[in-house]
PDB file of N, CA and C in Angstrom:
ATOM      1  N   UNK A   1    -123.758  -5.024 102.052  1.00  0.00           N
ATOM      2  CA  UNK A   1    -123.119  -4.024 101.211  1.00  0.00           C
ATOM      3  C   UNK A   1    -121.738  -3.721 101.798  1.00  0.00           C
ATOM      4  N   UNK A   2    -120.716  -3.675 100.792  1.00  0.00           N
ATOM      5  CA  UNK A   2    -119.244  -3.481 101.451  1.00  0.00           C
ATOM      6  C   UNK A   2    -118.973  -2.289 101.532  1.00  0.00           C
ATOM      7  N   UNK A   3    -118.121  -1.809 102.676  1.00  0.00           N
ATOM      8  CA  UNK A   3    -117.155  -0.490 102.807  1.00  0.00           C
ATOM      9  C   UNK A   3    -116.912   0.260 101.718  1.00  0.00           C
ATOM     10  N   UNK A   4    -116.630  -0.467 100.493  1.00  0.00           N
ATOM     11  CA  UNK A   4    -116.244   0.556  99.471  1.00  0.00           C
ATOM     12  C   UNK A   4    -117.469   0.826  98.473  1.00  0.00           C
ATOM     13  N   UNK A   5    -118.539   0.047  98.611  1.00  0.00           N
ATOM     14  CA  UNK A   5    -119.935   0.571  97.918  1.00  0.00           C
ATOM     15  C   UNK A   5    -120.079   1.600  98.624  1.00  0.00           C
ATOM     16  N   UNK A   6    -120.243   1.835  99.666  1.00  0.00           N
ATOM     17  CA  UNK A   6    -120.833   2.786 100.204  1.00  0.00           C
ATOM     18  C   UNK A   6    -120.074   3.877  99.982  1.00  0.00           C
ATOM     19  N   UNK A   7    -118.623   3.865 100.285  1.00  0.00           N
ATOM     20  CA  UNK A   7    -117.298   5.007  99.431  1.00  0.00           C
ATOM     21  C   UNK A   7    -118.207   5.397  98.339  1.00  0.00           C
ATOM     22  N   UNK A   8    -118.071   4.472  97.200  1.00  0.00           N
ATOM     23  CA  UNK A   8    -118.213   4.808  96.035  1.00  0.00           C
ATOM     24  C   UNK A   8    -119.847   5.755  96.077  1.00  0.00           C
ATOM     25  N   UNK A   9    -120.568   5.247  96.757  1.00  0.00           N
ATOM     26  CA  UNK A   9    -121.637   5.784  97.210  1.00  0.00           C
ATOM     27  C   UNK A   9    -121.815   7.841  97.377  1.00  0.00           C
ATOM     28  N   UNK A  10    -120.404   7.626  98.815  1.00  0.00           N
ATOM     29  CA  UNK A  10    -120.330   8.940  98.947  1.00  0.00           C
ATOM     30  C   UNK A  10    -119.353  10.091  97.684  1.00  0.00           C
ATOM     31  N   UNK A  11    -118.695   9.427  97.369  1.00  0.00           N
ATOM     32  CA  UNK A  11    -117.952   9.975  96.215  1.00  0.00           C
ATOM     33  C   UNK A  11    -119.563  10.203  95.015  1.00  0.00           C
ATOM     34  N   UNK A  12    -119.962   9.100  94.635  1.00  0.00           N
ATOM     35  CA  UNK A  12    -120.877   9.873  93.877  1.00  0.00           C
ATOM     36  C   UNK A  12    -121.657  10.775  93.979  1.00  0.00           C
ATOM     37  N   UNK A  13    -122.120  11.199  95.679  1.00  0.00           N
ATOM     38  CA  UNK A  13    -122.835  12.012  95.695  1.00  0.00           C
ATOM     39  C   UNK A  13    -122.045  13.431  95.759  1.00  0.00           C
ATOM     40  N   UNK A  14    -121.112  13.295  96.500  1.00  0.00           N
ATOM     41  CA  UNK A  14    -120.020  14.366  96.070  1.00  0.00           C
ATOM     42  C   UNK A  14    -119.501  15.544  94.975  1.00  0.00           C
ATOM     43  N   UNK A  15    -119.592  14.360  93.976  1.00  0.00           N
ATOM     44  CA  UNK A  15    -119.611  14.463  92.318  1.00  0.00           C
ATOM     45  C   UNK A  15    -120.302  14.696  91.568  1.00  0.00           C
ATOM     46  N   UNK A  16    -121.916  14.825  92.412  1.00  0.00           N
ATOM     47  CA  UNK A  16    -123.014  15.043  91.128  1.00  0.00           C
ATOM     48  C   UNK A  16    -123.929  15.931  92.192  1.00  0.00           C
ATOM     49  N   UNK A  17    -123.106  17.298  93.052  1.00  0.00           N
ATOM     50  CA  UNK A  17    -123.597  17.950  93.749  1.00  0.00           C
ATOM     51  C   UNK A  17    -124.781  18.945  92.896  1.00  0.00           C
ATOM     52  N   UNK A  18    -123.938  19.131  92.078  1.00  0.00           N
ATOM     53  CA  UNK A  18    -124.732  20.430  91.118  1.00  0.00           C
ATOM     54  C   UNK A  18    -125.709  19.760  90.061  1.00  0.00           C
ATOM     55  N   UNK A  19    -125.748  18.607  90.559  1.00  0.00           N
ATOM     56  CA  UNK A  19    -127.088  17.786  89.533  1.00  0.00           C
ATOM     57  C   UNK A  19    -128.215  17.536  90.119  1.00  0.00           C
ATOM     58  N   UNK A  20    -128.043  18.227  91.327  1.00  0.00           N
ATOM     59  CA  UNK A  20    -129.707  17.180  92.166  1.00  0.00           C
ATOM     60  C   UNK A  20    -129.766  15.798  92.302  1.00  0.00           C
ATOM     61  N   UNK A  21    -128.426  15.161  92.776  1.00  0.00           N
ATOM     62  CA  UNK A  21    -128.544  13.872  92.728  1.00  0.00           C
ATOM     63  C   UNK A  21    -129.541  13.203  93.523  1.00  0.00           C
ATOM     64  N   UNK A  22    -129.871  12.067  93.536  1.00  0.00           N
ATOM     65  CA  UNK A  22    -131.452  11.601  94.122  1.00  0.00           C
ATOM     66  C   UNK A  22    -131.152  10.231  94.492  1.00  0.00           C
ATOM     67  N   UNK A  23    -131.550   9.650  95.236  1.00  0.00           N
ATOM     68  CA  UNK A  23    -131.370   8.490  95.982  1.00  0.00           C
ATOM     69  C   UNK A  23    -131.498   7.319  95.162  1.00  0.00           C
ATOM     70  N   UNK A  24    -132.614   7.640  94.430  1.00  0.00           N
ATOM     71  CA  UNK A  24    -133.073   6.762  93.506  1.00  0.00           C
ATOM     72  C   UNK A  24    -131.441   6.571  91.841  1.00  0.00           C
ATOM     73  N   UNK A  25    -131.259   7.719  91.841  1.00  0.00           N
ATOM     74  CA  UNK A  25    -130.062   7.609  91.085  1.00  0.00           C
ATOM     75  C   UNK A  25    -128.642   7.525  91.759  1.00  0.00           C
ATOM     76  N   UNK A  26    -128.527   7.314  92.771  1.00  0.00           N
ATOM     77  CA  UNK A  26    -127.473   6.996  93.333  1.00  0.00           C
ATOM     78  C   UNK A  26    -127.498   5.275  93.389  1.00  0.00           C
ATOM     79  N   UNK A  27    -128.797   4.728  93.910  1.00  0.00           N
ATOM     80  CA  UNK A  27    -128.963   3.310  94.146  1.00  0.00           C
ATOM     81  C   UNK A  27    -129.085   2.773  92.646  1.00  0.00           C
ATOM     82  N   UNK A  28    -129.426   3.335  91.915  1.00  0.00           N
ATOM     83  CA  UNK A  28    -129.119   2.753  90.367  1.00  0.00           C
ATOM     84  C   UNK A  28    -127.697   2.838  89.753  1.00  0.00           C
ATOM     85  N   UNK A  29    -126.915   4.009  89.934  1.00  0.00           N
ATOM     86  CA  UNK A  29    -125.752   3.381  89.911  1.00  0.00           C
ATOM     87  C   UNK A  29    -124.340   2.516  90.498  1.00  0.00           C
ATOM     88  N   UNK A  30    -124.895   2.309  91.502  1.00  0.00           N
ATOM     89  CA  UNK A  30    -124.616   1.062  92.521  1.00  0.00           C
ATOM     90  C   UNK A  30    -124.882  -0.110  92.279  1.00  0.00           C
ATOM     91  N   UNK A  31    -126.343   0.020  91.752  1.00  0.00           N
ATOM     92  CA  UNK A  31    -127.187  -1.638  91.558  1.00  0.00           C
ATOM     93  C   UNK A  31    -127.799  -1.696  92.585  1.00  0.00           C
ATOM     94  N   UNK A  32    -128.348  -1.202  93.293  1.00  0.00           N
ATOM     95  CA  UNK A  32    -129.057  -1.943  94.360  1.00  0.00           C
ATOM     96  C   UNK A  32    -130.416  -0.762  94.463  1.00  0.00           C
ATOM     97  N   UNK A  33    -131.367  -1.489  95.107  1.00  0.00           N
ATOM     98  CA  UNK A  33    -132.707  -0.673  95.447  1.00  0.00           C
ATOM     99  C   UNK A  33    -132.593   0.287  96.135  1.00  0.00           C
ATOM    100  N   UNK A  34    -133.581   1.326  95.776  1.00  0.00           N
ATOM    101  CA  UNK A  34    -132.932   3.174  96.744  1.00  0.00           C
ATOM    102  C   UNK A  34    -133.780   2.569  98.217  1.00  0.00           C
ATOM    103  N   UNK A  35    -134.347   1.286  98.554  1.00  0.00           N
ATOM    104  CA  UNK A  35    -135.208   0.726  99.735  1.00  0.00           C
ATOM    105  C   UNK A  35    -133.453   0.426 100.145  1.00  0.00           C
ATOM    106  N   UNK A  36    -133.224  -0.358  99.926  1.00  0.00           N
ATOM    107  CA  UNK A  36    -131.823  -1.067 100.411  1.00  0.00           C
ATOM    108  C   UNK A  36    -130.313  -0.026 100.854  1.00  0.00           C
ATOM    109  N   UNK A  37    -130.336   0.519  99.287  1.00  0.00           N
ATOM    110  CA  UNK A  37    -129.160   1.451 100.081  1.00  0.00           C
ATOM    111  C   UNK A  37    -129.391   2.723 100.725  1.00  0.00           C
ATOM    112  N   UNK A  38    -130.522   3.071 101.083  1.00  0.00           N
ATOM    113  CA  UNK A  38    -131.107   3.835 102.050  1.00  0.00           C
ATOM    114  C   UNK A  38    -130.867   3.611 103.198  1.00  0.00           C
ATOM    115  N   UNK A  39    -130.755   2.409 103.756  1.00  0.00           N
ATOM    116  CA  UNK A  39    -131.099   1.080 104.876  1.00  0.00           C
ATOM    117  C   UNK A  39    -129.338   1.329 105.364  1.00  0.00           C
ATOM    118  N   UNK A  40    -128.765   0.655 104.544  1.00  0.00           N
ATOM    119  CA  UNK A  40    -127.250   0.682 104.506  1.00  0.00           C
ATOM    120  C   UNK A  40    -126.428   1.869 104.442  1.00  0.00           C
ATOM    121  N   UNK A  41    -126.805   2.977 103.488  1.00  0.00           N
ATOM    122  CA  UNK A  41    -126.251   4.354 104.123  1.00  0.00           C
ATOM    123  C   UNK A  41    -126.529   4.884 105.191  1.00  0.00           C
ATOM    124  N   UNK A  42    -127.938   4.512 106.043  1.00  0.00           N
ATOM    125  CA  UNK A  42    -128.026   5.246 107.470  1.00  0.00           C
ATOM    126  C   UNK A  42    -127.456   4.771 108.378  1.00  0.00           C
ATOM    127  N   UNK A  43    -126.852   2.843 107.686  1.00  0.00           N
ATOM    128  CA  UNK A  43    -126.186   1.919 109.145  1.00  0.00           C
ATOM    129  C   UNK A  43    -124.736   2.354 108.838  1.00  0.00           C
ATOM    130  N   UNK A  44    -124.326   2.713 107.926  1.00  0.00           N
ATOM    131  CA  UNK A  44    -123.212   2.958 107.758  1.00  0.00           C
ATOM    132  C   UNK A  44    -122.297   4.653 108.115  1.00  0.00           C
ATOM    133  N   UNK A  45    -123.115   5.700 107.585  1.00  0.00           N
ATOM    134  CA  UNK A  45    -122.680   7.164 107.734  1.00  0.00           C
ATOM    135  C   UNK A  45    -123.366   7.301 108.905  1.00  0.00           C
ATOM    136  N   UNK A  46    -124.511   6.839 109.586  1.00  0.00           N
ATOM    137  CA  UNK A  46    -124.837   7.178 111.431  1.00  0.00           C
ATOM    138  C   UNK A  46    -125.950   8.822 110.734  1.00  0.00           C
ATOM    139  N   UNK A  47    -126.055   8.682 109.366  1.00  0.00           N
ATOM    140  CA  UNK A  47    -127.134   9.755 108.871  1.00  0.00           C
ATOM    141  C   UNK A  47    -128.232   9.258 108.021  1.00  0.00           C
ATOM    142  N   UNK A  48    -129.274   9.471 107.593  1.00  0.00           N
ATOM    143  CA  UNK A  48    -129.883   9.053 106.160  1.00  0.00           C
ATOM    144  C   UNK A  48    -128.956   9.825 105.028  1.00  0.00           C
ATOM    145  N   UNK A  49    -129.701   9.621 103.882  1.00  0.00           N
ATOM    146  CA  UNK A  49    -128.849  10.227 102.857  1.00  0.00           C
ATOM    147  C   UNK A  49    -129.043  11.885 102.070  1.00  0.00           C
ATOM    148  N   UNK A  50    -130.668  12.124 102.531  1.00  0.00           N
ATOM    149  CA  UNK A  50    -131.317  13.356 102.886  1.00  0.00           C
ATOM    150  C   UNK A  50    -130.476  14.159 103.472  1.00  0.00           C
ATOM    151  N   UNK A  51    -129.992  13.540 104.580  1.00  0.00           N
ATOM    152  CA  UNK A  51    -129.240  14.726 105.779  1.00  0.00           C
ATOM    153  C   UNK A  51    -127.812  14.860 105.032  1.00  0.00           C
ATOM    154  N   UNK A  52    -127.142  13.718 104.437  1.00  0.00           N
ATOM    155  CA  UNK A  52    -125.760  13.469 103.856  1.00  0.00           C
ATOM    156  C   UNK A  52    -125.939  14.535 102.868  1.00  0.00           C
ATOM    157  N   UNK A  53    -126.562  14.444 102.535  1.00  0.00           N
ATOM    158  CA  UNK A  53    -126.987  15.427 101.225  1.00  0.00           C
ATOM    159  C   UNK A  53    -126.940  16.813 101.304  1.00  0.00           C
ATOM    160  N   UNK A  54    -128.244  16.981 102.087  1.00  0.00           N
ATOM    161  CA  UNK A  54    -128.067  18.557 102.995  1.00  0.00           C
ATOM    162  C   UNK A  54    -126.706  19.185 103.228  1.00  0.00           C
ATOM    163  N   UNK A  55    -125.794  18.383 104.105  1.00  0.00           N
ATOM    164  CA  UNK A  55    -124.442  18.609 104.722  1.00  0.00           C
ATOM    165  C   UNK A  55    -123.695  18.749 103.253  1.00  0.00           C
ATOM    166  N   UNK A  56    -123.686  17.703 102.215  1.00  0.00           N
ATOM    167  CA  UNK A  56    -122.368  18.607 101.161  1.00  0.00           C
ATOM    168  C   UNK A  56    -122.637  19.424 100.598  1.00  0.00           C
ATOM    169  N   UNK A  57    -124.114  19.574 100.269  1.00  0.00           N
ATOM    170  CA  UNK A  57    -124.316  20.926  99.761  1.00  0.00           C
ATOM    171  C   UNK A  57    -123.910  22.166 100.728  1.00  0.00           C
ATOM    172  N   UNK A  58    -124.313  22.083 102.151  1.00  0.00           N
ATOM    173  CA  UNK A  58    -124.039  23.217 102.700  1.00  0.00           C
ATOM    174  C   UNK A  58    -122.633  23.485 102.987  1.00  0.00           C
ATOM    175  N   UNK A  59    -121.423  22.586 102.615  1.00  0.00           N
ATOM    176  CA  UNK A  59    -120.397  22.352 102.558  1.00  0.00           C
ATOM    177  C   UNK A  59    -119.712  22.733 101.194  1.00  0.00           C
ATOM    178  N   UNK A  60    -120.182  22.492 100.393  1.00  0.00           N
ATOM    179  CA  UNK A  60    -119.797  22.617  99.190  1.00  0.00           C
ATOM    180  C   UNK A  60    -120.011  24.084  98.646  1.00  0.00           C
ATOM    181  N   UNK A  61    -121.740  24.836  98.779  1.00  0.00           N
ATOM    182  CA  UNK A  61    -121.267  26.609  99.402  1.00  0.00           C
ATOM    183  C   UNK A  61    -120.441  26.808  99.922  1.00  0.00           C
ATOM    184  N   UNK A  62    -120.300  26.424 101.172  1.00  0.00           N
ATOM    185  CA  UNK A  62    -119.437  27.379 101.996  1.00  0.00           C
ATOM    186  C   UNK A  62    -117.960  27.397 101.733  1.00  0.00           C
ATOM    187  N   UNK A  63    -117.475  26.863 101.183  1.00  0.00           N
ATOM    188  CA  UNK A  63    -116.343  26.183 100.059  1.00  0.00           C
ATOM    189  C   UNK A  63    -116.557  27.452  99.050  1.00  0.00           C
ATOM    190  N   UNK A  64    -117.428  27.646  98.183  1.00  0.00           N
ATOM    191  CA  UNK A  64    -117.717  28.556  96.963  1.00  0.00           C
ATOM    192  C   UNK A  64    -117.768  30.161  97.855  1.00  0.00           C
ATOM    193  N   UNK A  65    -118.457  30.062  99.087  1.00  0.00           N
ATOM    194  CA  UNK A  65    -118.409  31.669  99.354  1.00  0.00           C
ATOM    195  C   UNK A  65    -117.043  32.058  99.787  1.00  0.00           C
ATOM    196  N   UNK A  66    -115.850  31.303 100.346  1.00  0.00           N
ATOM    197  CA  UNK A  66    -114.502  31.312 100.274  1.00  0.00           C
ATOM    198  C   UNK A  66    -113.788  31.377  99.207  1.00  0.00           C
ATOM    199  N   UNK A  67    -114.021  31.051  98.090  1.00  0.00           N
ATOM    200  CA  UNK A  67    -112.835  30.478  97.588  1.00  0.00           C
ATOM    201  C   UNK A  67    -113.432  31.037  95.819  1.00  0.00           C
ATOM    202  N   UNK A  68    -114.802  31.903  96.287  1.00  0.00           N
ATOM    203  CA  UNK A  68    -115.090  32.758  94.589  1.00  0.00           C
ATOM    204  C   UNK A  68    -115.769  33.542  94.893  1.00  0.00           C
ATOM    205  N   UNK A  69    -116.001  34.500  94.133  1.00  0.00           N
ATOM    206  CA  UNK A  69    -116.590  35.588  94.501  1.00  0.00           C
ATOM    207  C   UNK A  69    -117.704  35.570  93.344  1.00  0.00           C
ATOM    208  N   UNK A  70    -118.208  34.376  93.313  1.00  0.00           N
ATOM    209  CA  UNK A  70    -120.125  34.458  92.806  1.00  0.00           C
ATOM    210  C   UNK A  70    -121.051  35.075  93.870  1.00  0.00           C
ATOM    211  N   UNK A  71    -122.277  35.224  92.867  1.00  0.00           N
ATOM    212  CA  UNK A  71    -123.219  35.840  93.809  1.00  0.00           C
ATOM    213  C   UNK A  71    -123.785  34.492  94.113  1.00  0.00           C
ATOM    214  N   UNK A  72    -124.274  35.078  95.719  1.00  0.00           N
ATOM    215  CA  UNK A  72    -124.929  33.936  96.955  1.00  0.00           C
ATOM    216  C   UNK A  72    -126.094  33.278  96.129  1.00  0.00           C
ATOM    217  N   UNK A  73    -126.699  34.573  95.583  1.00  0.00           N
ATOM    218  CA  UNK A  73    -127.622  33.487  94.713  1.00  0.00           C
ATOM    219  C   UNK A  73    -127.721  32.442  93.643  1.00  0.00           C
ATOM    220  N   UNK A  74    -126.452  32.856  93.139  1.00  0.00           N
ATOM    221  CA  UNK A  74    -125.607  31.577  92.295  1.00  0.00           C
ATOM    222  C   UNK A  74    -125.416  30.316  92.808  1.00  0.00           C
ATOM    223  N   UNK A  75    -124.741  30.742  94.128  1.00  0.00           N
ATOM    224  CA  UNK A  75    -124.143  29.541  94.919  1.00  0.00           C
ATOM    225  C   UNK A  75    -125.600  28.910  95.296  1.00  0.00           C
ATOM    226  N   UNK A  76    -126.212  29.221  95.783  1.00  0.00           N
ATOM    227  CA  UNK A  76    -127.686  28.763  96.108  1.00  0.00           C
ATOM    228  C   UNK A  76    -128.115  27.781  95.413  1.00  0.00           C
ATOM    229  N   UNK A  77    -128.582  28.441  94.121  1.00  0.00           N
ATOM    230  CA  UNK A  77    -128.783  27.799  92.581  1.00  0.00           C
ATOM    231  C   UNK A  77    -128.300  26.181  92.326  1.00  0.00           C
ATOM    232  N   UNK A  78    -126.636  26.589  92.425  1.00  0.00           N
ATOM    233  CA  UNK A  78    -125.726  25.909  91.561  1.00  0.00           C
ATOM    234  C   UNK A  78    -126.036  24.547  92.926  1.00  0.00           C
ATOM    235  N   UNK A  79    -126.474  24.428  93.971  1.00  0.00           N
ATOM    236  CA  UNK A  79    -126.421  23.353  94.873  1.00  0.00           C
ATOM    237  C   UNK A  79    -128.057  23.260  94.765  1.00  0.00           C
ATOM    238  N   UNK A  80    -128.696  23.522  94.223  1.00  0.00           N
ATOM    239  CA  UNK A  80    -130.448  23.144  95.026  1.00  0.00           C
ATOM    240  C   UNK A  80    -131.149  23.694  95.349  1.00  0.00           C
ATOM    241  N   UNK A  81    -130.910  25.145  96.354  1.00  0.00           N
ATOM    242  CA  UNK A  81    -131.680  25.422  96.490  1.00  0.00           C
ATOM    243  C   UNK A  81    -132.541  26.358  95.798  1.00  0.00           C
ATOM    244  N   UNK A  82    -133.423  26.719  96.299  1.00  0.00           N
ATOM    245  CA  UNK A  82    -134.475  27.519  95.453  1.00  0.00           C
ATOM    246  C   UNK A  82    -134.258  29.115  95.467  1.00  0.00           C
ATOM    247  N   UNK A  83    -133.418  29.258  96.209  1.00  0.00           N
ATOM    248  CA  UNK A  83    -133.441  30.864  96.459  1.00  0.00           C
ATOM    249  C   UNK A  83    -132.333  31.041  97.373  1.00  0.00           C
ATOM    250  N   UNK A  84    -131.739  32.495  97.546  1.00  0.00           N
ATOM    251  CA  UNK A  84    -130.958  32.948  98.304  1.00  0.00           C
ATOM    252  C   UNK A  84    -131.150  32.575  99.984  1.00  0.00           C
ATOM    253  N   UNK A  85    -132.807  32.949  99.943  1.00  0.00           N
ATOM    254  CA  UNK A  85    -133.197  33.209 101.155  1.00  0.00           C
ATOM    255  C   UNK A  85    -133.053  31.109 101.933  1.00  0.00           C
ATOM    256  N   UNK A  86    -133.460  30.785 101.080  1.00  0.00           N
ATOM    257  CA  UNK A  86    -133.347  29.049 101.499  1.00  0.00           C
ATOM    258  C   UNK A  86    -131.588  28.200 101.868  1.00  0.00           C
ATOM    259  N   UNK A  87    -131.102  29.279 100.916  1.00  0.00           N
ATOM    260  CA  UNK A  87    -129.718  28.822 101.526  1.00  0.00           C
ATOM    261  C   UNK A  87    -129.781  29.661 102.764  1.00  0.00           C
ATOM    262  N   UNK A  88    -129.511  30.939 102.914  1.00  0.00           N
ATOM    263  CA  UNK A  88    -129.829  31.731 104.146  1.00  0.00           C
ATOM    264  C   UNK A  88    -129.664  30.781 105.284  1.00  0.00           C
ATOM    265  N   UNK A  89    -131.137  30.152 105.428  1.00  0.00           N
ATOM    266  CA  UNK A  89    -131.660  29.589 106.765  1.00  0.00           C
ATOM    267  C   UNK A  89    -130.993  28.359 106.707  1.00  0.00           C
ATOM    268  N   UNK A  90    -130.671  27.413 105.854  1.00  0.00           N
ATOM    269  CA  UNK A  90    -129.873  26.278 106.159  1.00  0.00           C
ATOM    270  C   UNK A  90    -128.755  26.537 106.512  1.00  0.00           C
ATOM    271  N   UNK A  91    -128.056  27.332 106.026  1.00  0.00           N
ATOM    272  CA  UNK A  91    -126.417  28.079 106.521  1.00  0.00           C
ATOM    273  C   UNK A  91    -126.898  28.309 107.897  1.00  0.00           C
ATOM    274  N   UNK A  92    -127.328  29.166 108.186  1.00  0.00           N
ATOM    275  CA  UNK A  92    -127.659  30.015 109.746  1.00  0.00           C
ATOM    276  C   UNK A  92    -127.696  28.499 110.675  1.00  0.00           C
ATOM    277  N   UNK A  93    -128.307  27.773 110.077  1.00  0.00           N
ATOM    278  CA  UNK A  93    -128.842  26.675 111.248  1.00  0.00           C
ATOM    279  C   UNK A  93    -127.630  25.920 111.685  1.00  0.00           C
ATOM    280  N   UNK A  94    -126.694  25.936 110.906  1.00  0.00           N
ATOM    281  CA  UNK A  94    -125.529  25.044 110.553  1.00  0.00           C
ATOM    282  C   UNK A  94    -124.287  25.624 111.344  1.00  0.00           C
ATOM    283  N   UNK A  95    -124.088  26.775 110.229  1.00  0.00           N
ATOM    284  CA  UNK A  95    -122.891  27.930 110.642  1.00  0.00           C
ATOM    285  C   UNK A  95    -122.757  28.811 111.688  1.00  0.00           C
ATOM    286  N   UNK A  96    -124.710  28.946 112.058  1.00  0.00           N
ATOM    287  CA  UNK A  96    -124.599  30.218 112.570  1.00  0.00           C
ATOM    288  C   UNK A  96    -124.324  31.608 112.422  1.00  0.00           C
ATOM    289  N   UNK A  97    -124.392  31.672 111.125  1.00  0.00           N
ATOM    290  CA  UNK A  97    -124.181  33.087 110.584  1.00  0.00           C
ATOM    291  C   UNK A  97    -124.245  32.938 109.252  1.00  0.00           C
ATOM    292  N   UNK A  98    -124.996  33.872 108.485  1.00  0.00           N
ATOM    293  CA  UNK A  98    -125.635  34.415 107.067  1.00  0.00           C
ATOM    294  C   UNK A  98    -124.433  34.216 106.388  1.00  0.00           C
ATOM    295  N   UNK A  99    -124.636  33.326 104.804  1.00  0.00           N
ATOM    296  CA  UNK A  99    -123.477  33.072 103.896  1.00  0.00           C
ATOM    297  C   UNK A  99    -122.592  34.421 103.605  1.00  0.00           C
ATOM    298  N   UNK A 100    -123.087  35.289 103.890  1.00  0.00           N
ATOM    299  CA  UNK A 100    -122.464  37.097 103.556  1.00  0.00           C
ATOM    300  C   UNK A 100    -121.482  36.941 104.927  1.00  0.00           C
ATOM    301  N   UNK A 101    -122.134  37.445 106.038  1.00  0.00           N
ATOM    302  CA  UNK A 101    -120.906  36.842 107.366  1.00  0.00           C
ATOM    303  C   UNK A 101    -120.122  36.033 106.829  1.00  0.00           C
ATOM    304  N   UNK A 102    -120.307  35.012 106.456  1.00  0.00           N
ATOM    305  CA  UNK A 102    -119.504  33.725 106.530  1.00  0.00           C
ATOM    306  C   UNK A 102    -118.295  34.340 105.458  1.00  0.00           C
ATOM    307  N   UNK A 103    -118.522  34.687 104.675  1.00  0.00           N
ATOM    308  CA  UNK A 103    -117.858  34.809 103.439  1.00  0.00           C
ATOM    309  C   UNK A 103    -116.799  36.473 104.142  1.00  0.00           C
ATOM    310  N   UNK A 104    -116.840  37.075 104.538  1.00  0.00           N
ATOM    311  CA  UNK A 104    -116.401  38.277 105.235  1.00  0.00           C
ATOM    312  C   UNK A 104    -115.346  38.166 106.277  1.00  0.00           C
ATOM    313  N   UNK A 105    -116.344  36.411 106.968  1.00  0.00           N
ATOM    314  CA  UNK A 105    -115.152  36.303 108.224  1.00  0.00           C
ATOM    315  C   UNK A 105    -113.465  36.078 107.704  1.00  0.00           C
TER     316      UNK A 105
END
């Protein structure tokens, strides 16, 4: 798999944050098996695509608690998770401090 599949790879997941994108639909619009580019996104980003995933979402909040003034539970929502409290603990683990901190600092 070349350098720029895998680009195109991360750009799509980028792009279809607020869709629940899924491995299985990422490797379908690539062409290749979600066995294969599973294989090749972990030799390539030094992550699986689970964790890649995790990271823009919690990136892509923390982006939204800067830069709008939605409620946390929106932002939550609008990336995946299930609840305020679930972004909460993935932020904390990450940031080190509650999306409300974060958004204050």
């Amino acid at each position: 798999m070349s350098v720029q599949t895998i680009e195109l790879m991360v750009k799509w997941v980028e792009n279809h944050l607020t869709e629940g994108p899924t491995l299985k639909d990422m490797s379908s619009y690539v062409g290749y098996s979600p066995f294969y580019c599973s294989a090749k996104f972990r030799e390539h980003m030094g992550m699986t695509y689970k964790q890649f995933l995790a990271q823009c979402r919690l990136t892509a909040a923390a982006k939204d608690l800067r830069t709008t003034d939605d409620k946390i539970t929106d932002i939550a929502f609008r990336y995946g998770y299930s609840s305020s409290e679930s972004l909460t603990r993935a932020f904390a683990a990450i940031f080190k401090c509650s999306p409300r901190q974060y958004r204050k600092a």
